[in-house]
Protein backbone atom coordinates (compact mmCIF):
# COMPACT_ATOMS: atom_id res chain seq x y z
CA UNK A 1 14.11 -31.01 -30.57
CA UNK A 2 11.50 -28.72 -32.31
CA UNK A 3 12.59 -30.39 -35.55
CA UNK A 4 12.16 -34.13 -33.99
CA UNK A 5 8.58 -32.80 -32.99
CA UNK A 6 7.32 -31.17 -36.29
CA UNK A 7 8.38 -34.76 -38.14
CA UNK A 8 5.51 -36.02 -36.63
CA UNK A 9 2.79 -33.71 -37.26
CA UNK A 10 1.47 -35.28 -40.33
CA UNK A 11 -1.97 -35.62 -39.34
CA UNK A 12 -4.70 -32.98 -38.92
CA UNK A 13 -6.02 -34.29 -35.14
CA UNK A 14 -2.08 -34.39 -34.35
CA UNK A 15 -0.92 -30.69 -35.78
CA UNK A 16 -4.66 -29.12 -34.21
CA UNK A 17 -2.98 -30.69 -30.41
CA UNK A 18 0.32 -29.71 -30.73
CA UNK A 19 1.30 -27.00 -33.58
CA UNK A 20 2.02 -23.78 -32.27
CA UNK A 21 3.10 -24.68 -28.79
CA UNK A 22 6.43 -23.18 -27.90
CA UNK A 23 7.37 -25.47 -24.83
CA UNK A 24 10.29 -26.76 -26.15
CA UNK A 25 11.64 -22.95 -27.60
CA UNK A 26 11.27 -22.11 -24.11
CA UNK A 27 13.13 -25.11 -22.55
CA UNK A 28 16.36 -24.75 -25.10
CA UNK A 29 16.62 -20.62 -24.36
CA UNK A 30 16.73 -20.82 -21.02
CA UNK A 31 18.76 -23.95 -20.29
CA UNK A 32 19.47 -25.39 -16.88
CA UNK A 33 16.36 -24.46 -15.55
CA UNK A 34 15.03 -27.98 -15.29
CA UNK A 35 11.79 -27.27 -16.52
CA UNK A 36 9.68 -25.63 -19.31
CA UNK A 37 5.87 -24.73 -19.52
CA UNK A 38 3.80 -27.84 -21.02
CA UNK A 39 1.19 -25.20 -22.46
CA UNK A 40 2.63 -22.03 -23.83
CA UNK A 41 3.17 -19.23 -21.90
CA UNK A 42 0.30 -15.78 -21.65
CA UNK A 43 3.29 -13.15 -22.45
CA UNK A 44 1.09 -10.15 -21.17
CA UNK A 45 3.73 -7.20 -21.70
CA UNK A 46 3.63 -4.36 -23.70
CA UNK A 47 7.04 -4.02 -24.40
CA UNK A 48 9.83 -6.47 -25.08
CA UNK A 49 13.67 -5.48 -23.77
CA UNK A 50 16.74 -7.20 -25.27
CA UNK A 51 20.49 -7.36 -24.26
CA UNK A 52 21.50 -4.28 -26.46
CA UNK A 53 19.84 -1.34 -27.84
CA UNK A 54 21.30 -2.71 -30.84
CA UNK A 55 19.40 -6.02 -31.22
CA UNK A 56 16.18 -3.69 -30.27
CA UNK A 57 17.35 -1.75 -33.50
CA UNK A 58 17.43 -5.17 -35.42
CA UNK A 59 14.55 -5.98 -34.08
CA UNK A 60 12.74 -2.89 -35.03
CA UNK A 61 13.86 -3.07 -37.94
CA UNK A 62 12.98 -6.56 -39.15
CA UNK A 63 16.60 -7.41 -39.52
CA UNK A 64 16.18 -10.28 -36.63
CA UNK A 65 13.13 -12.00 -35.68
CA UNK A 66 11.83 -11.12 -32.00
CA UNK A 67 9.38 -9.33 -30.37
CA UNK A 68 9.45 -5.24 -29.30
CA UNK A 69 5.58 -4.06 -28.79
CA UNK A 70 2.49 -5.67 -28.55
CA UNK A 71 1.01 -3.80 -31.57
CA UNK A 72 3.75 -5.05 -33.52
CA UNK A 73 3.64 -8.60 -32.65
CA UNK A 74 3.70 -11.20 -29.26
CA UNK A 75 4.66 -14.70 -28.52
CA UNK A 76 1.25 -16.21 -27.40
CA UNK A 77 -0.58 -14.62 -30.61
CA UNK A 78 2.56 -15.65 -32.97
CA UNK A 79 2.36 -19.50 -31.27
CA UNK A 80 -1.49 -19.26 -32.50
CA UNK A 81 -0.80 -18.24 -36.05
CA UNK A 82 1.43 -20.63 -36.14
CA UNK A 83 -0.83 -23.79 -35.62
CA UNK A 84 -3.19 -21.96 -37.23
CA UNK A 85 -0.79 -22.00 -40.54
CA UNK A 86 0.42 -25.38 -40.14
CA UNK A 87 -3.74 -26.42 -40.00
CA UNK A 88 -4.43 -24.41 -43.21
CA UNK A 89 -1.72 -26.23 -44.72
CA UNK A 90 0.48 -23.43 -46.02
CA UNK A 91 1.37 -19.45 -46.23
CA UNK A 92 1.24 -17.18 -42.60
CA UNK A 93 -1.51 -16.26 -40.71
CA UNK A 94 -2.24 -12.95 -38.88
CA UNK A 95 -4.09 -12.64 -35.64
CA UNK A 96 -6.80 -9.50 -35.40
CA UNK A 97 -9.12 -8.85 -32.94
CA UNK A 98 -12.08 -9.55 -34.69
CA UNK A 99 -13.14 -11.36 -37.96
CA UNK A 100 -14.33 -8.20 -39.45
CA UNK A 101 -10.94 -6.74 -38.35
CA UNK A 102 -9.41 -9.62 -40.76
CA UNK A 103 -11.76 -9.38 -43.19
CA UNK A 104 -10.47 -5.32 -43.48
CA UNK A 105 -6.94 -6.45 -43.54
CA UNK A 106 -7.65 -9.02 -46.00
CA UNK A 107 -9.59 -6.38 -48.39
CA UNK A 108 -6.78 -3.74 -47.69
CA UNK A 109 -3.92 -6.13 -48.73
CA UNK A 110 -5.76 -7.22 -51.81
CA UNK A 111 -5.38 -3.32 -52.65
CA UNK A 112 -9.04 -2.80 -52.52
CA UNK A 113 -9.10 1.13 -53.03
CA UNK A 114 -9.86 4.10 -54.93
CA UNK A 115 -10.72 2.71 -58.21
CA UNK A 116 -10.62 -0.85 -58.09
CA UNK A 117 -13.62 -3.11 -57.93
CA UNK A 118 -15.00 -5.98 -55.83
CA UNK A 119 -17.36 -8.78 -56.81
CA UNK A 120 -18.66 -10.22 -54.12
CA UNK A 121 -21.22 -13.48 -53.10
CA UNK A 122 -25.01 -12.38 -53.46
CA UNK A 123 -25.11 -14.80 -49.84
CA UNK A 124 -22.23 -12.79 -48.10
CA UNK A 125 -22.15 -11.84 -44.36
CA UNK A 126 -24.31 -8.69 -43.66
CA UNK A 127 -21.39 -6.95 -41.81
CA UNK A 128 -19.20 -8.30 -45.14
CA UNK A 129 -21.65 -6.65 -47.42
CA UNK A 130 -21.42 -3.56 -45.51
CA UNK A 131 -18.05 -3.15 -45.03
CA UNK A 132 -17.26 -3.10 -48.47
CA UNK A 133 -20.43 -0.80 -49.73
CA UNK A 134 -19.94 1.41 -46.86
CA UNK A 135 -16.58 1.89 -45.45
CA UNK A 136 -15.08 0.73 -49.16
CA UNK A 137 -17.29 2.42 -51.13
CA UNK A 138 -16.11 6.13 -49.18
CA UNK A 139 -12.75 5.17 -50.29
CA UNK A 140 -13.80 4.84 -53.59
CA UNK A 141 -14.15 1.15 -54.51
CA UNK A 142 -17.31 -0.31 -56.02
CA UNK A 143 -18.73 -3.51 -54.95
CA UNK A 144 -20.99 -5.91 -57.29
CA UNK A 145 -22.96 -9.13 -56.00
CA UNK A 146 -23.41 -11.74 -58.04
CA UNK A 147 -24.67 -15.79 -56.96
CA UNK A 148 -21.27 -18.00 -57.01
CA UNK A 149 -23.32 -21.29 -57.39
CA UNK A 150 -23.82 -19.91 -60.62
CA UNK A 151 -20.36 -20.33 -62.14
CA UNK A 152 -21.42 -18.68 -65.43
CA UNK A 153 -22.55 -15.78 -63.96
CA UNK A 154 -19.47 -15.63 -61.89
CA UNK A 155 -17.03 -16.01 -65.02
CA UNK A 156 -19.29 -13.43 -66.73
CA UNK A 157 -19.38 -10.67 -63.87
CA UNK A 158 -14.92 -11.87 -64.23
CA UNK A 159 -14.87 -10.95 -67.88
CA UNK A 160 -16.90 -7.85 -67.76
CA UNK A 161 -15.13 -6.40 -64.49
CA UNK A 162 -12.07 -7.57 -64.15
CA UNK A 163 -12.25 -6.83 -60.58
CA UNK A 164 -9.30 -6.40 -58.07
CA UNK A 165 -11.06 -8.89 -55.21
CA UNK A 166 -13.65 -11.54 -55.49
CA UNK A 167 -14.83 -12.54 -52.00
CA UNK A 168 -16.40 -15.26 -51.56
CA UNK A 169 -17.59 -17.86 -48.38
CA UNK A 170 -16.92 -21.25 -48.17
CA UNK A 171 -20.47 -22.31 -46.81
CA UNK A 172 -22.86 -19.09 -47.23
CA UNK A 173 -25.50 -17.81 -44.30
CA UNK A 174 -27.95 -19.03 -43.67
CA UNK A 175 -29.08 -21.20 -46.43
CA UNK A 176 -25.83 -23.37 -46.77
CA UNK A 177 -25.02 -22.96 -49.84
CA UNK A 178 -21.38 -24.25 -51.05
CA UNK A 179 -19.15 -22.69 -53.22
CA UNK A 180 -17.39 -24.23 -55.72
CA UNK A 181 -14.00 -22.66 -54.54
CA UNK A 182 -11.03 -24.42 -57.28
CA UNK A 183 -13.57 -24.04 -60.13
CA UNK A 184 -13.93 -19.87 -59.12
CA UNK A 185 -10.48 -20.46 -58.26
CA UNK A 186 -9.46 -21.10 -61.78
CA UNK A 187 -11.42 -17.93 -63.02
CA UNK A 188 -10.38 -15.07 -60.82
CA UNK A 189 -6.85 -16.69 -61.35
CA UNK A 190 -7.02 -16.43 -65.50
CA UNK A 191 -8.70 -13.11 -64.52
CA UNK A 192 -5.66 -11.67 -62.11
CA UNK A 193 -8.10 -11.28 -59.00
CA UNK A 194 -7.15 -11.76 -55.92
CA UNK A 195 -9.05 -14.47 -54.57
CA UNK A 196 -10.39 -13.73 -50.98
CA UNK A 197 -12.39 -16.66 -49.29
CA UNK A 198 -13.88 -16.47 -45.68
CA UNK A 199 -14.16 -20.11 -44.65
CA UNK A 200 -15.46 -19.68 -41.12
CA UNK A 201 -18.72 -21.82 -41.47
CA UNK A 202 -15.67 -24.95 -42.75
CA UNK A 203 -12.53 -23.89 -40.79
CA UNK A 204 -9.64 -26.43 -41.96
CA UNK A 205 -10.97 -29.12 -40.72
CA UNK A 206 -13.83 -29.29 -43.50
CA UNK A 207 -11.59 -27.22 -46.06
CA UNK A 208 -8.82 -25.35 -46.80
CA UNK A 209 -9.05 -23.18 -49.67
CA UNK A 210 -5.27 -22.37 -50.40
CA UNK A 211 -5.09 -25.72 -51.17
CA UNK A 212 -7.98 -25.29 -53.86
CA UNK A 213 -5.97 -22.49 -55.53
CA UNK A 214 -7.29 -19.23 -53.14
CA UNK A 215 -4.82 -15.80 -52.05
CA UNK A 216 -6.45 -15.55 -48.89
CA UNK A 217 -8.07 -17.01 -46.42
CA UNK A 218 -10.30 -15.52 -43.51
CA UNK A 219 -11.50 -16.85 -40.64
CA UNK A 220 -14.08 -15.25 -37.75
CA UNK A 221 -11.60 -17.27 -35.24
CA UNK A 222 -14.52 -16.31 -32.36
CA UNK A 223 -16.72 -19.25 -33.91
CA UNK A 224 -15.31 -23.39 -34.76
CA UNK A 225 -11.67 -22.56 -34.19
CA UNK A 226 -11.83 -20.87 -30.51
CA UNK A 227 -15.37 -22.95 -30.35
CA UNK A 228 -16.41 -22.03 -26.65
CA UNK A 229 -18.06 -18.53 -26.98
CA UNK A 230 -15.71 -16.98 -24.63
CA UNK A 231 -13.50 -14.56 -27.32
CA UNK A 232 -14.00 -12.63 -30.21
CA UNK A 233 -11.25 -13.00 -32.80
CA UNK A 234 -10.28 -13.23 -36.42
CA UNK A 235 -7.41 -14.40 -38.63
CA UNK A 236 -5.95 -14.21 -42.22
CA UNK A 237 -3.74 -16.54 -43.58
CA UNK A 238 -1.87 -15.57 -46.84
CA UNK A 239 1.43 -15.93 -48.99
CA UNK A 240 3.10 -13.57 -51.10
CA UNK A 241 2.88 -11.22 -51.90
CA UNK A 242 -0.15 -10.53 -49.53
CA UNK A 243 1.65 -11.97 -46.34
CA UNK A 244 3.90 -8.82 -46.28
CA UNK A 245 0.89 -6.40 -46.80
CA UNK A 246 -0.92 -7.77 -43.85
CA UNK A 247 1.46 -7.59 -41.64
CA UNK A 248 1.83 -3.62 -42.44
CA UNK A 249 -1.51 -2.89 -41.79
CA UNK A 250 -1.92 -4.78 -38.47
CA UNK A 251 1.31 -3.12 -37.15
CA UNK A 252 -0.11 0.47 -38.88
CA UNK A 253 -3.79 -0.03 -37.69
CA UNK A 254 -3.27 -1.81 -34.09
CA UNK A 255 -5.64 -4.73 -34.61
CA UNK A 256 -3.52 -7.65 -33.27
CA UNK A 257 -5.48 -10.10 -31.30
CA UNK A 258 -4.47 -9.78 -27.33
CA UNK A 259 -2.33 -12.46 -25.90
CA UNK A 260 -4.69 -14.00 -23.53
CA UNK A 261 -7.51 -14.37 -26.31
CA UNK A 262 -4.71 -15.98 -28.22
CA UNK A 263 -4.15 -18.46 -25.64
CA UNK A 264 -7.74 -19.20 -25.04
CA UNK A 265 -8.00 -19.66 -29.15
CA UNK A 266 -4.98 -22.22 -28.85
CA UNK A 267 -6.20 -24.23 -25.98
CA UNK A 268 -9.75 -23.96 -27.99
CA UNK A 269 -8.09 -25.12 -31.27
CA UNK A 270 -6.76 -28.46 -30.06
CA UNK A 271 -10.17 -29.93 -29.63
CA UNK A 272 -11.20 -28.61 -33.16
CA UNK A 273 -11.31 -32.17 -34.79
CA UNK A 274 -13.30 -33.68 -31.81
CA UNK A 275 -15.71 -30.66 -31.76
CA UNK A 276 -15.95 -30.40 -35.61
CA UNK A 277 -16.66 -34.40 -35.90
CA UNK A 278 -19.53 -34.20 -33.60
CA UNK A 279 -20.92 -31.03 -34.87
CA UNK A 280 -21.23 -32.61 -38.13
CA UNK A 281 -22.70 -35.44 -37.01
CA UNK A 282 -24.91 -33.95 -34.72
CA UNK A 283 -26.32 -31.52 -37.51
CA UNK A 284 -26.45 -34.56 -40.03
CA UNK A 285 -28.77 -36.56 -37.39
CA UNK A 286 -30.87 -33.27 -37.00
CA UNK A 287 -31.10 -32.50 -40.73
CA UNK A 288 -32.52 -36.21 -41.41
CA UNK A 289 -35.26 -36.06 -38.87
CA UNK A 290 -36.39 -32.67 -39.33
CA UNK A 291 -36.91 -33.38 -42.80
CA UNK A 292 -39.83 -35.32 -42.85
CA UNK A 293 -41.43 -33.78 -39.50
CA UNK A 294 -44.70 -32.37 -40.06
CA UNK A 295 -44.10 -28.80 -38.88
CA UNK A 296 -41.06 -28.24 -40.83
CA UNK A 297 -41.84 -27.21 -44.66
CA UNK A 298 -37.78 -27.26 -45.73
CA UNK A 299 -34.68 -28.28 -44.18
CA UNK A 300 -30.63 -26.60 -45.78
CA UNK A 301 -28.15 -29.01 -45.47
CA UNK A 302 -25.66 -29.75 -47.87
CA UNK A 303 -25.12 -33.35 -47.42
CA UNK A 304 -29.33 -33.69 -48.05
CA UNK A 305 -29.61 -35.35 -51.56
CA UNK A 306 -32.21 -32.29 -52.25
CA UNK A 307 -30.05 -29.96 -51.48
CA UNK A 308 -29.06 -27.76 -54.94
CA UNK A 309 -24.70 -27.63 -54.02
CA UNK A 310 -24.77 -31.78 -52.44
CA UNK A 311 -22.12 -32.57 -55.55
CA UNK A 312 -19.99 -29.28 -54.94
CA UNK A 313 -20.00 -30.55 -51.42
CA UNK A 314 -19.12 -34.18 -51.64
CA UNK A 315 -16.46 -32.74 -53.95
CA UNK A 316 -15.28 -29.61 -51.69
CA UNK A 317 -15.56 -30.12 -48.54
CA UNK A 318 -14.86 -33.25 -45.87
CA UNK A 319 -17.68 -33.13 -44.70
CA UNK A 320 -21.44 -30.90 -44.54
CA UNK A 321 -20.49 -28.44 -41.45
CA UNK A 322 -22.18 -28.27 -38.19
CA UNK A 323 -25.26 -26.02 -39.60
CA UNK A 324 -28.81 -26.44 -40.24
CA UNK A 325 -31.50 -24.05 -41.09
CA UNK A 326 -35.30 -24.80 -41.96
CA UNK A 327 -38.49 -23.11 -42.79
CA UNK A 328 -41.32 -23.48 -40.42
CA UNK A 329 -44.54 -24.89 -42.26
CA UNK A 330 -46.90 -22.07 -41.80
CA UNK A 331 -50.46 -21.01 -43.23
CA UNK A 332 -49.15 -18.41 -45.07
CA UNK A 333 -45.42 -18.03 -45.37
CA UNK A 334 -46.13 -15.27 -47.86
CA UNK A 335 -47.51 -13.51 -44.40
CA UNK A 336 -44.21 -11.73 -42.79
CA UNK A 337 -45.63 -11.02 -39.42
CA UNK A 338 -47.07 -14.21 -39.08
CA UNK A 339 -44.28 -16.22 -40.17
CA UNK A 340 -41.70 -14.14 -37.98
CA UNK A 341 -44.28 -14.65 -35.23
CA UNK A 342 -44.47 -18.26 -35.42
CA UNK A 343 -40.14 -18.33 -35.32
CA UNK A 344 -40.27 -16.47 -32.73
CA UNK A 345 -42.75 -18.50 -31.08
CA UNK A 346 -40.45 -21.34 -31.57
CA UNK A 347 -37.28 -20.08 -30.40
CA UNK A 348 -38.89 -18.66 -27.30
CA UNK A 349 -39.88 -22.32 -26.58
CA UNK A 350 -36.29 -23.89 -26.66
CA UNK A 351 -35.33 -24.84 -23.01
CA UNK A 352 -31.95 -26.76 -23.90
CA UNK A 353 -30.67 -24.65 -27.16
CA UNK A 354 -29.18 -21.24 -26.48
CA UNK A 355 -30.78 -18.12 -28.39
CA UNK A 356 -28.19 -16.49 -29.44
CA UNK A 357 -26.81 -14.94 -32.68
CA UNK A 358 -23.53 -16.68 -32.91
CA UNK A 359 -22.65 -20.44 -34.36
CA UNK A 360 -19.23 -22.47 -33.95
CA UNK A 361 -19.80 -23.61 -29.88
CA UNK A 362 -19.83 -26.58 -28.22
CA UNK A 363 -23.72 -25.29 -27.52
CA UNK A 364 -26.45 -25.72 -29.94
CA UNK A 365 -27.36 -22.06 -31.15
CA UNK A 366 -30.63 -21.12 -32.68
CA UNK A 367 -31.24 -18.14 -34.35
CA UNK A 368 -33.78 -15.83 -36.39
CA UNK A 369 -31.70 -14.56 -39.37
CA UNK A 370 -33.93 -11.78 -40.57
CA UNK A 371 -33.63 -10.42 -36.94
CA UNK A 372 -30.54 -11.16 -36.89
CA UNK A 373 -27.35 -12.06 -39.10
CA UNK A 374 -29.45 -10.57 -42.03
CA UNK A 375 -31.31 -7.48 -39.75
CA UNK A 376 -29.47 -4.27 -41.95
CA UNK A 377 -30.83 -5.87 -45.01
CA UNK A 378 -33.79 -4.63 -46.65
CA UNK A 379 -37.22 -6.95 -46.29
CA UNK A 380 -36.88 -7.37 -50.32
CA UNK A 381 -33.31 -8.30 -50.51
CA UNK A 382 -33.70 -10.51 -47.90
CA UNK A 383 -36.87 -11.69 -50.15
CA UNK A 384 -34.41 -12.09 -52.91
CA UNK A 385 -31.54 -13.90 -50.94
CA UNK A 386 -34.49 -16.62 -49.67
CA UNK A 387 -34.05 -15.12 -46.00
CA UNK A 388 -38.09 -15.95 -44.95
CA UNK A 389 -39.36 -15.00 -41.84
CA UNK A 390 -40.22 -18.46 -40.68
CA UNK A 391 -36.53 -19.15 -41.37
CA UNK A 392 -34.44 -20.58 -37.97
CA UNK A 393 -30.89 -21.32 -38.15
CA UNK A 394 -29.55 -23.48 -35.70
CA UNK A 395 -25.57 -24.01 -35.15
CA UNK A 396 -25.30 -27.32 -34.03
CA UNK A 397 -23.06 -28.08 -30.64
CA UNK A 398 -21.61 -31.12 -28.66
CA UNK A 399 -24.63 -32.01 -26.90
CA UNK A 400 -26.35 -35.72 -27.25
CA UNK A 401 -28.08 -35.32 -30.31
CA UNK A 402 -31.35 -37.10 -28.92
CA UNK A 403 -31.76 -34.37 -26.48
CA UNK A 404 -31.60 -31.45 -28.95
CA UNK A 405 -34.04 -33.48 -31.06
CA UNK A 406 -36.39 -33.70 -28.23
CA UNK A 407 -36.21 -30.00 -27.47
CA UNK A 408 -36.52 -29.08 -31.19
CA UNK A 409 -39.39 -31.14 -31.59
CA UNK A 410 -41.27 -29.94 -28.32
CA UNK A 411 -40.83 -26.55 -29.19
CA UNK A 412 -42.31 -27.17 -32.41
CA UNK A 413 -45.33 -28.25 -31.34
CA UNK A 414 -45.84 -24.53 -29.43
CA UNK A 415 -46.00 -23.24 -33.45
């Protein structure tokens, strides 16, 4: 039956609805019943018991597939990384609790330690960034930055370091840019780098970077693929010879995603395609009229003809994301107080969009990066990076796009 089912999951809207589901495990292993679950199960037990204390010893063991504690693996999470796998197109994803959970296991399977180097996006996540100086850096690895739109640069800093890890992001925070993922591909492969690329900003849908020739893959799963703000989870999907190394140091550091987060992430995952298609066109329709409005002095979107990666992304990616981030025009941006007054000014004005620091839900999110995803950097890297003070970044959701327009546009005329 399971096989008769998987023949027809060609499609991408077809494998996000059903992949993963274990109805019809659960229908042939307890026959006679006359019935099996449609959606799969919440297994919310510590402990699995078998027939024999010898089958727990297989099972212990790795000797036959099953389940013995929840830190070592459960059947709601595993049903999860499973349509999460069969969306990514290849190689076995790992459930964690958080993204930055994933993005440690990722780092620790790469063999980022004592000794080794990481080169790392100039645009990375803040808490990214940190990780790796901080908690990294104690162990004895040594992070570089250097811009990946700049693929010289990139195959230089290659050359030069030969580093263990690059780590990259599909679509960087906040100014969108897009990485040309098979072309750094290429290099950190000629170079014997593990390839490590968090594509939470594209999820699948928009991407999927094993295909383009990365090791791993991370994802924060608590924004696109859960999509309804209610979790906080994170995944890695790898093959060899990482795939074994991740699943040693969820089991060793306990940070397996609970079962009913995983079932909330599944349920959230089926409408990924929907979501994802309206989110881009909402943020497309947004990013068009904002551009010529008089209040706005620069719009970041990637499918904008201005915008410096719009070939990487027509060649990349399926489409530009469901993010947009402008600059407020302002009498003098070169003024930080004023400028982060008149943001705040504006996002204090939004009735309909949420003020929150998160992106990825069916609600339209607005933020102030330098107060927020961008806060524990310093005002002149932040300078550097093109994080202004009259920057807002706004994470488009499901809503009618006329009424987010209207309630952008009202609250810029508070400014």
């Amino acid at each position: 039956m399971k096989e008769i089912r998987e023949k027809h999951l060609k499609r991408f809207d077809t494998r996000a609805v059903h992949a993963g589901e274990q109805r019809w495990g659960n229908c042939e292993e307890q026959p006679g019943r006359g019935f099996c679950p449609i959606s799969t199960p919440i297994h919310l037990s510590t402990t699995f018991a078998h027939e024999n204390v010898e089958q727990t010893d297989r099972v212990l063991g790795g000797e036959e597939p099953g389940y013995s504690y929840a830190r070592y693996g459960n059947p709601t999470v595993t049903a999860f990384e499973e349509a999460i796998a069969a969306l990514e197109g290849g190689g076995q994803a790992f459930a964690f609790a958080s993204g930055m959970a994933a993005m440690h296991a990722a780092l620790m399977a790469a063999e980022v330690g004592n000794g080794a180097t990481v080169l790392a996006a100039e645009q990375l996540y803040g808490s990214t960034a940190t990780l790796l100086v901080q908690v990294f850096g104690a162990g004895g690895a040594e992070t570089r930055f250097v811009d990946v739109c700049d693929l010289s640069a990139v195959e230089k800093k290659v050359e030069e370091l030969r580093p263990r890890a690059v780590v990259i992001e599909t679509i960087s925070n906040p100014l969108l840019r897009v990485a040309d993922v098979p072309r750094i591909a290429e290099i950190t492969r000629a170079a014997g780098s593990t390839l490590i690329v968090d594509a939470t900003f594209g999820t699948p849908y928009l991407q999927r970077p094993l295909e383009l020739g990365a090791d791993i893959v991370v994802h924060s799963a608590t924004k696109y693929l859960s999509g309804h703000g209610d979790l906080t989870a994170g995944l890695v999907v790898a093959g060899a010879p990482y795939d074994g190394a991740l699943g040693e140091v969820r089991k060793l550091v306990g940070g397996i995603m609970a079962p009913f987060e995983a079932w909330l992430a599944l349920r959230g995952l089926k409408t990924l395609p929907l979501r994802m298609e309206r989110q881009c066109e909402n943020a497309s329709e947004i990013a068009s009229r904002l551009a010529g409005h008089p209040k706005i002095a620069k719009v970041n979107y990637p499918a904008a003809k201005d915008h410096p990666d719009n070939e990487v992304a027509r060649r990349v990616l399926s489409g530009a994301g469901g993010l947009v981030s402008f600059e407020l025009a302002v009498d003098d941006p070169e003024a930080p107080e004023r400028s982060r007054k008149a943001a705040f000014r504006f996002l204090n004005a939004l009735e309909l969009c949420v003020k929150a620091p998160s992106l990825g839900d069916i609600y339209t999110l607005a933020i102030h990066p330098a107060t927020a995803s961008h806060r524990e950097l310093s005002p002149s890297r932040r300078a550097r990076l093109g994080v202004k003070e009259n920057l807002i970044r706004v994470s488009l959701g499901i809503e009618h796009p006329d009424d987010i327009i209207e309630d952008v546009e009202q609250a810029l005329e508070k400014v």
